[in-house]
Protein backbone atom coordinates (compact mmCIF):
# COMPACT_ATOMS: atom_id res chain seq x y z
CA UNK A 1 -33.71 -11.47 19.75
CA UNK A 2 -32.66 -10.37 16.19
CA UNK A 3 -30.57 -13.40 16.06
CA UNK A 4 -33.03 -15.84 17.52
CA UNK A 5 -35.66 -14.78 14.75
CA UNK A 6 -33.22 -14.84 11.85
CA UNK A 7 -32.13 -18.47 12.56
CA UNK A 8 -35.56 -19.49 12.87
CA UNK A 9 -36.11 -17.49 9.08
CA UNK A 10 -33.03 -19.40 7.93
CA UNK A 11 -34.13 -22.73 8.89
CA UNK A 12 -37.50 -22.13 7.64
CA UNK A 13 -36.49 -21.20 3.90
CA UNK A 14 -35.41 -24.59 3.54
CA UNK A 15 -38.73 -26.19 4.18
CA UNK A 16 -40.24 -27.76 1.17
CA UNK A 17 -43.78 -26.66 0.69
CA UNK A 18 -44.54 -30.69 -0.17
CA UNK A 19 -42.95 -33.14 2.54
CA UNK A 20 -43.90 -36.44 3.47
CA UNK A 21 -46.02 -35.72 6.35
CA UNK A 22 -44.35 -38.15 8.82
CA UNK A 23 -41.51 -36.39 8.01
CA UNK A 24 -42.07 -32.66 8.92
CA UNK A 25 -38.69 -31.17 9.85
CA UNK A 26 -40.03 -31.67 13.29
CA UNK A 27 -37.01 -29.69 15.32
CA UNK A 28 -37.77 -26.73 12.89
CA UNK A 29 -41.51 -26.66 13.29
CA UNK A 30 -40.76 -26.94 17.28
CA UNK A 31 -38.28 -23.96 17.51
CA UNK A 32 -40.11 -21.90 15.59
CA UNK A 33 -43.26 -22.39 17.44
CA UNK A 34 -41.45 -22.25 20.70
CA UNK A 35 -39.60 -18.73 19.62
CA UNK A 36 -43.60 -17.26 18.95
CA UNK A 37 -44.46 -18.97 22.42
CA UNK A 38 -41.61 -17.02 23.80
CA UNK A 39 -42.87 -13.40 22.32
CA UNK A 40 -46.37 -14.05 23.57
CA UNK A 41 -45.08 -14.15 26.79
CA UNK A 42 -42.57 -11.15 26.48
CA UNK A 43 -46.17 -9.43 25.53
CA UNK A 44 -47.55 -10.07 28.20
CA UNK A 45 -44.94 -9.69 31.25
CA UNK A 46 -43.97 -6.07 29.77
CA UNK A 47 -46.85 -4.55 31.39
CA UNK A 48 -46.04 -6.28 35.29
CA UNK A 49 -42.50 -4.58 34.80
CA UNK A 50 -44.15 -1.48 34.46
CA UNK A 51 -47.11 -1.50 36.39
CA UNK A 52 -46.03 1.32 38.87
CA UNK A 53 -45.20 3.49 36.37
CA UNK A 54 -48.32 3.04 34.71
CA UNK A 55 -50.06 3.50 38.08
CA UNK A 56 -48.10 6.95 38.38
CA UNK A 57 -49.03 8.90 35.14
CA UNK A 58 -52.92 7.09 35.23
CA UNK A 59 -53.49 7.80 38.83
CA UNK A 60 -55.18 4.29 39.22
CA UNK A 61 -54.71 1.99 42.41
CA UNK A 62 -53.72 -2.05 42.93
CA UNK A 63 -57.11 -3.18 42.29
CA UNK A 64 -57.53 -1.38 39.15
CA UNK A 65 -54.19 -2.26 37.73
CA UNK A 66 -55.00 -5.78 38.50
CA UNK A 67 -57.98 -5.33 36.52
CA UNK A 68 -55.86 -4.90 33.30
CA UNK A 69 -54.67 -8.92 33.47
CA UNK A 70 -58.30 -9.63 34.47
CA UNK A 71 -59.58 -8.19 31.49
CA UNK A 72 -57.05 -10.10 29.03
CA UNK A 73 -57.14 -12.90 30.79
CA UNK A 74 -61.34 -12.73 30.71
CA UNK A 75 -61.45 -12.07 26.59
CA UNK A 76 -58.87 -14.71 26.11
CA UNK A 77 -60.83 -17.20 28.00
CA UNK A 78 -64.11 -16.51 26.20
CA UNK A 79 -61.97 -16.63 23.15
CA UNK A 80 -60.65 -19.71 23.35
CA UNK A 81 -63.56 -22.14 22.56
CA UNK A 82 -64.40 -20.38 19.55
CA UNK A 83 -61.11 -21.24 18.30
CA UNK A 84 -60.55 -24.91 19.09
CA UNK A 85 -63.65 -26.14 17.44
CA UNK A 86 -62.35 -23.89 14.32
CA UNK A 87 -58.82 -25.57 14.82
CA UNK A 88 -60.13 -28.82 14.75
CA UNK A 89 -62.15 -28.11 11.52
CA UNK A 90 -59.78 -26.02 9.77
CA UNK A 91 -55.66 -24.79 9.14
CA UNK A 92 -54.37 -24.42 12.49
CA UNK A 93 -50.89 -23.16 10.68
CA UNK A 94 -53.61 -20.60 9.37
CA UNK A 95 -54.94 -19.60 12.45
CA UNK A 96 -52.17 -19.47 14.86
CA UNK A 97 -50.87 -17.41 11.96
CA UNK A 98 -53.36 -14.62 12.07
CA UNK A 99 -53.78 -14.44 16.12
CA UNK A 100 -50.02 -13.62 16.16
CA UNK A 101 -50.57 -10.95 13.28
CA UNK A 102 -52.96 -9.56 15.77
CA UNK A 103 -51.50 -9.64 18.97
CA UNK A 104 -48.46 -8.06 17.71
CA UNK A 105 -50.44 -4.71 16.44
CA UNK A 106 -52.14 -4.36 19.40
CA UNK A 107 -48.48 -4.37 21.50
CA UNK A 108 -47.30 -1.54 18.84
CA UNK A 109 -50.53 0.07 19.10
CA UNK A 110 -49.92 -0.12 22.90
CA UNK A 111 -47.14 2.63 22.42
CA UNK A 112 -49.93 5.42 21.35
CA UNK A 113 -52.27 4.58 23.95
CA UNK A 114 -52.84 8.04 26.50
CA UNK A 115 -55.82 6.80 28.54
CA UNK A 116 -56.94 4.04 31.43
CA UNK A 117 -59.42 2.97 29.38
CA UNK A 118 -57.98 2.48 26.05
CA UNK A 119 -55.56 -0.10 27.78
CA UNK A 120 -58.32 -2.13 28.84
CA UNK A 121 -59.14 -1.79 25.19
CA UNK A 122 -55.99 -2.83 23.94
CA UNK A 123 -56.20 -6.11 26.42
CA UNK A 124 -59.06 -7.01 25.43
CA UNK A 125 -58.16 -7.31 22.16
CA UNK A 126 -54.48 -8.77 22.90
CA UNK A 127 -56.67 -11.52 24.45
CA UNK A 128 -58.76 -12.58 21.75
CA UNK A 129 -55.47 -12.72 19.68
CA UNK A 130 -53.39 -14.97 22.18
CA UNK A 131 -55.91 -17.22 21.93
CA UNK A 132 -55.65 -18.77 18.64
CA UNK A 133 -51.86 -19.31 19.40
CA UNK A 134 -51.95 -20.95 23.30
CA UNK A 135 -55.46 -22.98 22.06
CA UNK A 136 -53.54 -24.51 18.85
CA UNK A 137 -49.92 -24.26 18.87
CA UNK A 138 -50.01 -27.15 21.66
CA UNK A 139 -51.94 -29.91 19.03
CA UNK A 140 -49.55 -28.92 16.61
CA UNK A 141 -46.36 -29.90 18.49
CA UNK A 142 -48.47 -33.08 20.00
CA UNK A 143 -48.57 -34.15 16.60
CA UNK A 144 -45.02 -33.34 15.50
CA UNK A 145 -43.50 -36.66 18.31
CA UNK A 146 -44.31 -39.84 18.95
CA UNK A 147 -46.45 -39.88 22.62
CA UNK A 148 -43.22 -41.54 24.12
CA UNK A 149 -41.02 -37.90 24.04
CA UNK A 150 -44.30 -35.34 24.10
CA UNK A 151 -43.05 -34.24 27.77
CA UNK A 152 -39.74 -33.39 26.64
CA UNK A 153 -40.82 -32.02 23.81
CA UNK A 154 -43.50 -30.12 25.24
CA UNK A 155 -41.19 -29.14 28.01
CA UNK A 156 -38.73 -27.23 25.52
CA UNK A 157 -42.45 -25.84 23.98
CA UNK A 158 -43.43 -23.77 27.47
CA UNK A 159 -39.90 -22.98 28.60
CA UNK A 160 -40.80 -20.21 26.59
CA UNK A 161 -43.60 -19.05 29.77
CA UNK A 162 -41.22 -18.53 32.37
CA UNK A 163 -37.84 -17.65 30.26
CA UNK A 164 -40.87 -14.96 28.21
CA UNK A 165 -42.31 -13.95 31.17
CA UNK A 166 -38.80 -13.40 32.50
CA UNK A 167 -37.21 -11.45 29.42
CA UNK A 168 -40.41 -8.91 29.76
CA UNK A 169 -39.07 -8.07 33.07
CA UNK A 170 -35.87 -6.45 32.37
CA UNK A 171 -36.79 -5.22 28.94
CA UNK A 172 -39.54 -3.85 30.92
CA UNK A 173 -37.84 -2.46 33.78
CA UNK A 174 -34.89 -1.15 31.67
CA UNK A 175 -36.34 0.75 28.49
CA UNK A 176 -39.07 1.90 30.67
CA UNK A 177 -36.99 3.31 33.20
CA UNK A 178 -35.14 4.87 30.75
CA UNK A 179 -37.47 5.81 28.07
CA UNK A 180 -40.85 5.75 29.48
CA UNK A 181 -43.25 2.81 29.79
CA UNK A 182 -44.45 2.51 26.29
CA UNK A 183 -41.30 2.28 24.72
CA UNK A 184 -40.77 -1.96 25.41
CA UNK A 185 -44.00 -2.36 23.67
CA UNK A 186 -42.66 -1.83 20.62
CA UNK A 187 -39.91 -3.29 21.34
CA UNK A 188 -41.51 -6.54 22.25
CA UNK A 189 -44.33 -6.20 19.34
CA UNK A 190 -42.01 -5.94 16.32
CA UNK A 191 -40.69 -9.57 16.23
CA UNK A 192 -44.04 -11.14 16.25
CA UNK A 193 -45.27 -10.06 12.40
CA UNK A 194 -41.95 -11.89 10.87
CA UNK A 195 -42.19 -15.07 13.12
CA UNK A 196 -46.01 -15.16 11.90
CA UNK A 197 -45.41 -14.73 8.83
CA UNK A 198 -42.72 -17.91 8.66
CA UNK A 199 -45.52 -20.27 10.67
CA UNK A 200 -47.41 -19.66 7.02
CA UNK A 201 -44.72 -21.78 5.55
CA UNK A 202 -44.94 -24.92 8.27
CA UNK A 203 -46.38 -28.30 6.55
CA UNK A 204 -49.43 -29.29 8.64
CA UNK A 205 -49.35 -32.56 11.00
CA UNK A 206 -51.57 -35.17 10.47
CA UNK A 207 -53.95 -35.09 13.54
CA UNK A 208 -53.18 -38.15 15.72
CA UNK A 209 -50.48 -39.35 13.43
CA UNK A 210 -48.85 -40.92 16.46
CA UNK A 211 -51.00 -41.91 19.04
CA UNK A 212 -51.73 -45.26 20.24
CA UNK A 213 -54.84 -45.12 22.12
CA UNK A 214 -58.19 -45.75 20.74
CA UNK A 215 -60.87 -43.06 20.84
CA UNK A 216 -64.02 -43.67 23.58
CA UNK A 217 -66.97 -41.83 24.24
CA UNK A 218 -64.77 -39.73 27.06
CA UNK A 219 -61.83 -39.03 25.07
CA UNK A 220 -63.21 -38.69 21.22
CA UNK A 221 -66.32 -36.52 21.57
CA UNK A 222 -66.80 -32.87 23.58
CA UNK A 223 -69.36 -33.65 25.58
CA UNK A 224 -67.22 -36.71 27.10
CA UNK A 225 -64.97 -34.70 28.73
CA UNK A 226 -67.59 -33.82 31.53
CA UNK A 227 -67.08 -37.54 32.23
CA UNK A 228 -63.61 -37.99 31.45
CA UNK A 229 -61.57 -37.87 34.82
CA UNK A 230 -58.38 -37.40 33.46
CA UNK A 231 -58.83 -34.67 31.73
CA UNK A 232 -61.37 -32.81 34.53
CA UNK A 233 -58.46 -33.75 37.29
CA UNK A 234 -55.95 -32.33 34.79
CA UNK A 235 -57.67 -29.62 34.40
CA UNK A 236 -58.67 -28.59 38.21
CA UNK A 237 -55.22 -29.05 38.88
CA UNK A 238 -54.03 -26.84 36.84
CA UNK A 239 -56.67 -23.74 37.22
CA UNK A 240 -55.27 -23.96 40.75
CA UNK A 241 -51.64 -23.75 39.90
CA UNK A 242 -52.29 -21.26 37.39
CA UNK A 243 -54.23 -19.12 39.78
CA UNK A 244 -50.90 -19.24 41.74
CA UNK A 245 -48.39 -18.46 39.07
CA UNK A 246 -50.55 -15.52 37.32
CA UNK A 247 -50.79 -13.83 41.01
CA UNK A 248 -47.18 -13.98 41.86
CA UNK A 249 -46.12 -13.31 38.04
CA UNK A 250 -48.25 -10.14 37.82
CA UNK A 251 -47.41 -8.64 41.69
CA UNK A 252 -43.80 -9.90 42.61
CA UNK A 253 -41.84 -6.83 40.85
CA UNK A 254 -44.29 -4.39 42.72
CA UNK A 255 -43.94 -6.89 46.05
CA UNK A 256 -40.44 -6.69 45.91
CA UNK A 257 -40.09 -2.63 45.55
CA UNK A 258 -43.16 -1.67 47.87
CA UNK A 259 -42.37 -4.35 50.70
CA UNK A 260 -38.61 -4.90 50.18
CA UNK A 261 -36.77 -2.30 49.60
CA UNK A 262 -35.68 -3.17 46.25
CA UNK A 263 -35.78 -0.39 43.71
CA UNK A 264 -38.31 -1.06 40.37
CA UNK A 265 -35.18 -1.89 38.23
CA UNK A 266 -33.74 -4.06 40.65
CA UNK A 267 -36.88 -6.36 41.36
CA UNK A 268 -37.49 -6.40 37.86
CA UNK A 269 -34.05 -7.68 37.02
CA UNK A 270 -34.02 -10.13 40.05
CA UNK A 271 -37.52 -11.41 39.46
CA UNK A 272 -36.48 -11.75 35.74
CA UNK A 273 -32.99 -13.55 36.54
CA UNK A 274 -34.75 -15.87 38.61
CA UNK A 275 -37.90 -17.09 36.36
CA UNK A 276 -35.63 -17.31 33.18
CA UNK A 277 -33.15 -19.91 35.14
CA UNK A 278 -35.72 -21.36 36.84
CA UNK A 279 -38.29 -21.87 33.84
CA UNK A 280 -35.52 -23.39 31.28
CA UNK A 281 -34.36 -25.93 34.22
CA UNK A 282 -37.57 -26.91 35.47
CA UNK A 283 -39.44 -27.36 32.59
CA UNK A 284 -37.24 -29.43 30.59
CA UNK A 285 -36.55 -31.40 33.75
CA UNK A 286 -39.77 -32.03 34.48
CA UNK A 287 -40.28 -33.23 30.68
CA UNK A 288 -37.99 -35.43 30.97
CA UNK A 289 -38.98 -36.74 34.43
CA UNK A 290 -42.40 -37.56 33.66
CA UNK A 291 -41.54 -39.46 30.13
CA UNK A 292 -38.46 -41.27 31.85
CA UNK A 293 -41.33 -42.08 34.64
CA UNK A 294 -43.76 -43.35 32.09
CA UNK A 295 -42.27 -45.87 31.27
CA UNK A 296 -42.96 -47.34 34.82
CA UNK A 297 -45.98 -45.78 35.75
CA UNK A 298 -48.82 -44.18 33.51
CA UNK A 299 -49.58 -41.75 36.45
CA UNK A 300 -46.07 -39.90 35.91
CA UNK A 301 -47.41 -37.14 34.24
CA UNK A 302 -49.97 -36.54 37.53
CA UNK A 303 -47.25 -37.40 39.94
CA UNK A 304 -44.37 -35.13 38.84
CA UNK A 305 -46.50 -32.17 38.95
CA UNK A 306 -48.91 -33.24 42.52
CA UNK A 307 -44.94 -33.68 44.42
CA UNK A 308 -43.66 -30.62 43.01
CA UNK A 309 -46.80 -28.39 44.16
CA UNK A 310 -46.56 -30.14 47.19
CA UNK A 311 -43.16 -29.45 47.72
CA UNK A 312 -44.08 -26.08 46.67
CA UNK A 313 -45.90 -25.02 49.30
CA UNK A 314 -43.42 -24.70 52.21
CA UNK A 315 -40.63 -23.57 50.56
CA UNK A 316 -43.47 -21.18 48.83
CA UNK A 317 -43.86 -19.41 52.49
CA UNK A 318 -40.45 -18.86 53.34
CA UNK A 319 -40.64 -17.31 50.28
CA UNK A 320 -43.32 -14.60 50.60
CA UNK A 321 -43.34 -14.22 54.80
CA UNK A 322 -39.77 -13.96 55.67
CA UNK A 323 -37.75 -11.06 55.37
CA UNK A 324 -34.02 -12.48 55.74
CA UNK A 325 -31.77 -13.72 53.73
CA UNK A 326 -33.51 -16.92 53.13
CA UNK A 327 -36.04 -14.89 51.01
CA UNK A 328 -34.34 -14.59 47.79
CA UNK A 329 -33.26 -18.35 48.09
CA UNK A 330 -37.16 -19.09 48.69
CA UNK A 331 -38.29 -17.29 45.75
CA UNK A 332 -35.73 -19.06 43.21
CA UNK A 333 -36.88 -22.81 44.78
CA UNK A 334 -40.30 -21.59 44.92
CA UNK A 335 -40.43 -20.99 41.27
CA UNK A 336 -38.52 -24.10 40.54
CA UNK A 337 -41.26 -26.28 41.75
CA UNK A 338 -44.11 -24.38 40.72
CA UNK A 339 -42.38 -24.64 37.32
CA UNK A 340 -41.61 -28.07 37.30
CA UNK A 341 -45.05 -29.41 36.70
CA UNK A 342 -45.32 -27.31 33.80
CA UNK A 343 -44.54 -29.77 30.51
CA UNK A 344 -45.82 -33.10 32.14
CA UNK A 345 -49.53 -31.33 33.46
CA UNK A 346 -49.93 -30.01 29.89
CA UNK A 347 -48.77 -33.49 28.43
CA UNK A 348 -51.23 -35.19 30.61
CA UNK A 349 -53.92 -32.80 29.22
CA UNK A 350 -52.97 -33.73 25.51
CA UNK A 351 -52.88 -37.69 26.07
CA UNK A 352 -56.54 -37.57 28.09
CA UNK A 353 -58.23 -37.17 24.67
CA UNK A 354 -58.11 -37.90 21.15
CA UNK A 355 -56.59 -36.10 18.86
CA UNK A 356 -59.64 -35.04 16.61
CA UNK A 357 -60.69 -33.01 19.92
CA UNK A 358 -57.76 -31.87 20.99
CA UNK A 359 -58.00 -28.30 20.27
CA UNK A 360 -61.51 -28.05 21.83
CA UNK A 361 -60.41 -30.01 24.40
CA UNK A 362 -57.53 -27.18 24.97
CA UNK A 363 -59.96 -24.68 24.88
CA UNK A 364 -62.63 -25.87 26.90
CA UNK A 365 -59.01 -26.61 29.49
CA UNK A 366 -57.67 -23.16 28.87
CA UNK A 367 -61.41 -21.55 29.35
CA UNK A 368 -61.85 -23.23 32.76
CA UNK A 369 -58.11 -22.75 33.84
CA UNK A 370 -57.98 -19.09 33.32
CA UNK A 371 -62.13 -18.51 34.93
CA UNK A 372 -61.13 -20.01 37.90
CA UNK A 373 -57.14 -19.35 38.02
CA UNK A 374 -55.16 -16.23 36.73
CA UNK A 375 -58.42 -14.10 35.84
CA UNK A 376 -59.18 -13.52 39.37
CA UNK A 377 -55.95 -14.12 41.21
CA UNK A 378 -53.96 -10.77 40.42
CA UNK A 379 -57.47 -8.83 41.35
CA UNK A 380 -57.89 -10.68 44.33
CA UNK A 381 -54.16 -10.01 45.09
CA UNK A 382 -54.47 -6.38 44.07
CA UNK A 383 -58.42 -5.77 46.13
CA UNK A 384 -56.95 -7.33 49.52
CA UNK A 385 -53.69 -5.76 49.16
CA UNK A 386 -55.74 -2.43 49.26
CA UNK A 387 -57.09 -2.93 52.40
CA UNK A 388 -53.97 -4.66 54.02
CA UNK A 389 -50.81 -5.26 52.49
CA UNK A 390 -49.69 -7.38 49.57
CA UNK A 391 -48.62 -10.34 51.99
CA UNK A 392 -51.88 -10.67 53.14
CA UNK A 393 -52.90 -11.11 49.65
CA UNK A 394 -50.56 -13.68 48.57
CA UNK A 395 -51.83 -15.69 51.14
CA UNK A 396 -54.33 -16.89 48.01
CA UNK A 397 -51.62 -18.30 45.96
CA UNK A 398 -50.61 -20.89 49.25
CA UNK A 399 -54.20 -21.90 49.68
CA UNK A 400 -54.45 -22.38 45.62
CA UNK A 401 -50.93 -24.33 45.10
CA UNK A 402 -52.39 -26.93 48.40
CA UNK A 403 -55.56 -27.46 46.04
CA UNK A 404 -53.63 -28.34 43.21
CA UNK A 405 -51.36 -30.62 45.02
CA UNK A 406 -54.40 -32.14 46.26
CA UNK A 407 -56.44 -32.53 42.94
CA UNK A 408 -53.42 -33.64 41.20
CA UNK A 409 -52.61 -37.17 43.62
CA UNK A 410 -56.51 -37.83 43.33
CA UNK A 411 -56.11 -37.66 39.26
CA UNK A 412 -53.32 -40.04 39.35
CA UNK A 413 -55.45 -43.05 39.10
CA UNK A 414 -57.51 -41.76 36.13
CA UNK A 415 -54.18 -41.66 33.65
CA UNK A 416 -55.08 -43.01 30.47
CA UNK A 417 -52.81 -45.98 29.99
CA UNK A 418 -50.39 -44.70 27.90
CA UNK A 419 -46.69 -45.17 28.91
CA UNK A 420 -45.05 -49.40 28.92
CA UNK A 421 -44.42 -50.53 24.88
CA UNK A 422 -44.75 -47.04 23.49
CA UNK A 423 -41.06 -46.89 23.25
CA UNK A 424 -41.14 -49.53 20.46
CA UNK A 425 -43.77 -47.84 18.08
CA UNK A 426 -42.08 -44.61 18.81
CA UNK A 427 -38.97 -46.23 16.73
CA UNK A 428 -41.03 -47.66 14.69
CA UNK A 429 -42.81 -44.60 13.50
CA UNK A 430 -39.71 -42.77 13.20
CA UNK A 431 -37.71 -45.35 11.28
């Protein structure tokens, strides 16, 4: 990690504070973005690796552990349209700025907190700061690459979910283990006030600055996306997925050491091995898939990630149900799929509206994606494992991966036509 952030500090000193803007040091602005993507993540996957021994010294059950993602994930979502419109308006280098500042005190402060209730607290206020970051950070990489490589690029952008999600787990499991739960808190929390304070030195991107598609009613003003199908199919697609991932994310350490045997350490490390390969295959793969697939068909973004949720979902119950050796298999092809939809969906979010109401339009995405997806799923996972067994309460996250399949084919004939001849003004902008 100390390497990681002093290349990115290396590369950033030699970024001119005056540039021409359609020259940006693009591969700079990405990888530095993508490295405070990562820690956000890390953030927030310490606390899964931990959960039990959290549970032990708070004398708190599933449902109210559960409640601890809820909370963040409730805060966030109210956050977030406050901060697109503001990110549309205003410096979004500015803003995702200060939300990392933020976040990353309330990790430290995470290390001094002695009560139930004053982690609640502390993820409420982790939420609002994520926010600004996940709302913004996503328009300012759109606008970085020509619309012809946004899946790759956005692909490289949130391979920083799974492989962040999966670093939390051992650095989790391992100093926590070893030196009590509060100790990878800081750990994870210290990195994030140097990587915000080198996003203060990024040039901003000229909104729109490559797209090709002329704003309508749907795609250029808020109240159009209530009648813009791409973006609403998009978007229902993904709450489902999401309400799939955040359950398994948050439980599968505890699944794996309650139901199989495994000790804490061990499922965290497995879990962890498996989401890091997993997310840095899948989700530049499925970049790349849906922009080489654009070029034939402007549904690829829709159709890469319907298939691989379809897919999903067999491979998804072998996964969770079976007790043999074909489990750990399950769970590693499981997560490749579920995984694979992850830069194209978001892609196909970003090219359903204009860029001048992009950040709202993340917002108002992230809002409804979170209500109906991860805010509920790891209490819902956590209230019927209480009363049966946590099997019986990742039955959900089946039923939710068969709805976004399902949403996701019907979207495909809403994608905005943007794919054939792009390829020509993407050289052309670039030359």
């Amino acid at each position: 990690m100390a390497f990681l952030v002093s290349s990115f500090a290396t590369c950033a000193c030699y970024i001119p504070r005056h540039v021409n803007r359609t020259r940006l040091y693009p591969r700079t602005a990405l990888a530095l973005l993508t490295a405070l993507n990562l820690l956000n993540y890390i953030d927030r996957s310490v606390l899964n690796a931990v959960q039990p021994l959290v549970q032990s010294e708070f004398h708190v059950n599933d449902a109210q552990i559960g409640r601890l993602t809820t909370v963040f994930l409730i805060f966030y979502t109210i956050s977030a349209p406050i901060m697109g419109p503001l990110a549309d308006r205003y410096s979004r280098r500015l803003i995702i700025a200060l939300g990392a500042f933020a976040w990353s005190d309330c990790t430290l402060l995470t290390a001094i907190t002695h009560t139930y209730s004053g982690l609640l607290i502390r993820h409420t206020l982790v939420g609002i700061g994520e926010a600004s970051f996940v709302t913004i950070s996503p328009t300012f990489v759109a606008d970085l690459f020509p619309e012809s490589k946004r899946g790759r690029v956005l692909g490289v952008f949130y391979m920083a979910i799974p492989v962040g999600f999966a670093l939390g787990y051992p650095i989790g499991g391992y100093f926590g283990t070893h030196f009590g739960w509060r100790t990878p808190f800081l750990i994870a929390g210290i990195p994030g006030f140097l990587l915000a304070t080198l996003v203060l030195f990024l040039p901003e991107p000229e909104r729109g600055q490559f797209d090709t598609l002329k704003d309508t009613p749907e795609r250029g003003r808020v109240l159009g996306l209530a009648r813009n199908p791409a973006f609403l199919a998009a978007t229902f697609g993904m709450a489902m997925m999401t309400f799939a991932q955040g359950g398994l994310l948050v439980w599968m350490p505890t699944f794996l050491s309650r139901m199989r045997g495994y000790t804490l350490l061990q499922a965290n490390n497995l879990f962890g091995l498996i989401i890091a390969a997993d997310g840095v295959v899948a989700s530049l793969a499925g970049g790349w898939l849906g922009d080489v697939l654009l070029r034939r068909t402007r549904s690829a973004y829709y159709l890469v990630s319907a298939a691989s949720m379809g897919l999903g979902i067999p491979v998804m119950i072998v996964a969770l149900f079976n007790r043999g050796p074909a489990m750990v298999p399950g769970i590693a092809v499981a997560g490749f799929l579920l995984l694979l939809n992850t830069a194209p969906l978001n892609a196909a979010i970003i090219n359903s509206v204009g860029a001048h109401i992009r950040a709202t339009a993340i917002a108002v995405n992230l809002f409804v994606i979170h209500f109906l997806g991860d805010a509920l799923s790891p209490w819902i996972i956590g209230k019927v494992s209480d009363r049966s067994s946590l099997e019986a309460g990742f039955i959900s996250t089946v039923v939710a991966t068969a709805l976004s399949s399902a949403i996701l084919f019907y979207g495909m004939k809403f994608a905005p036509p943007v794919g054939a001849g792009i390829d020509e003004h993407s050289r052309a902008t670039e030359s």
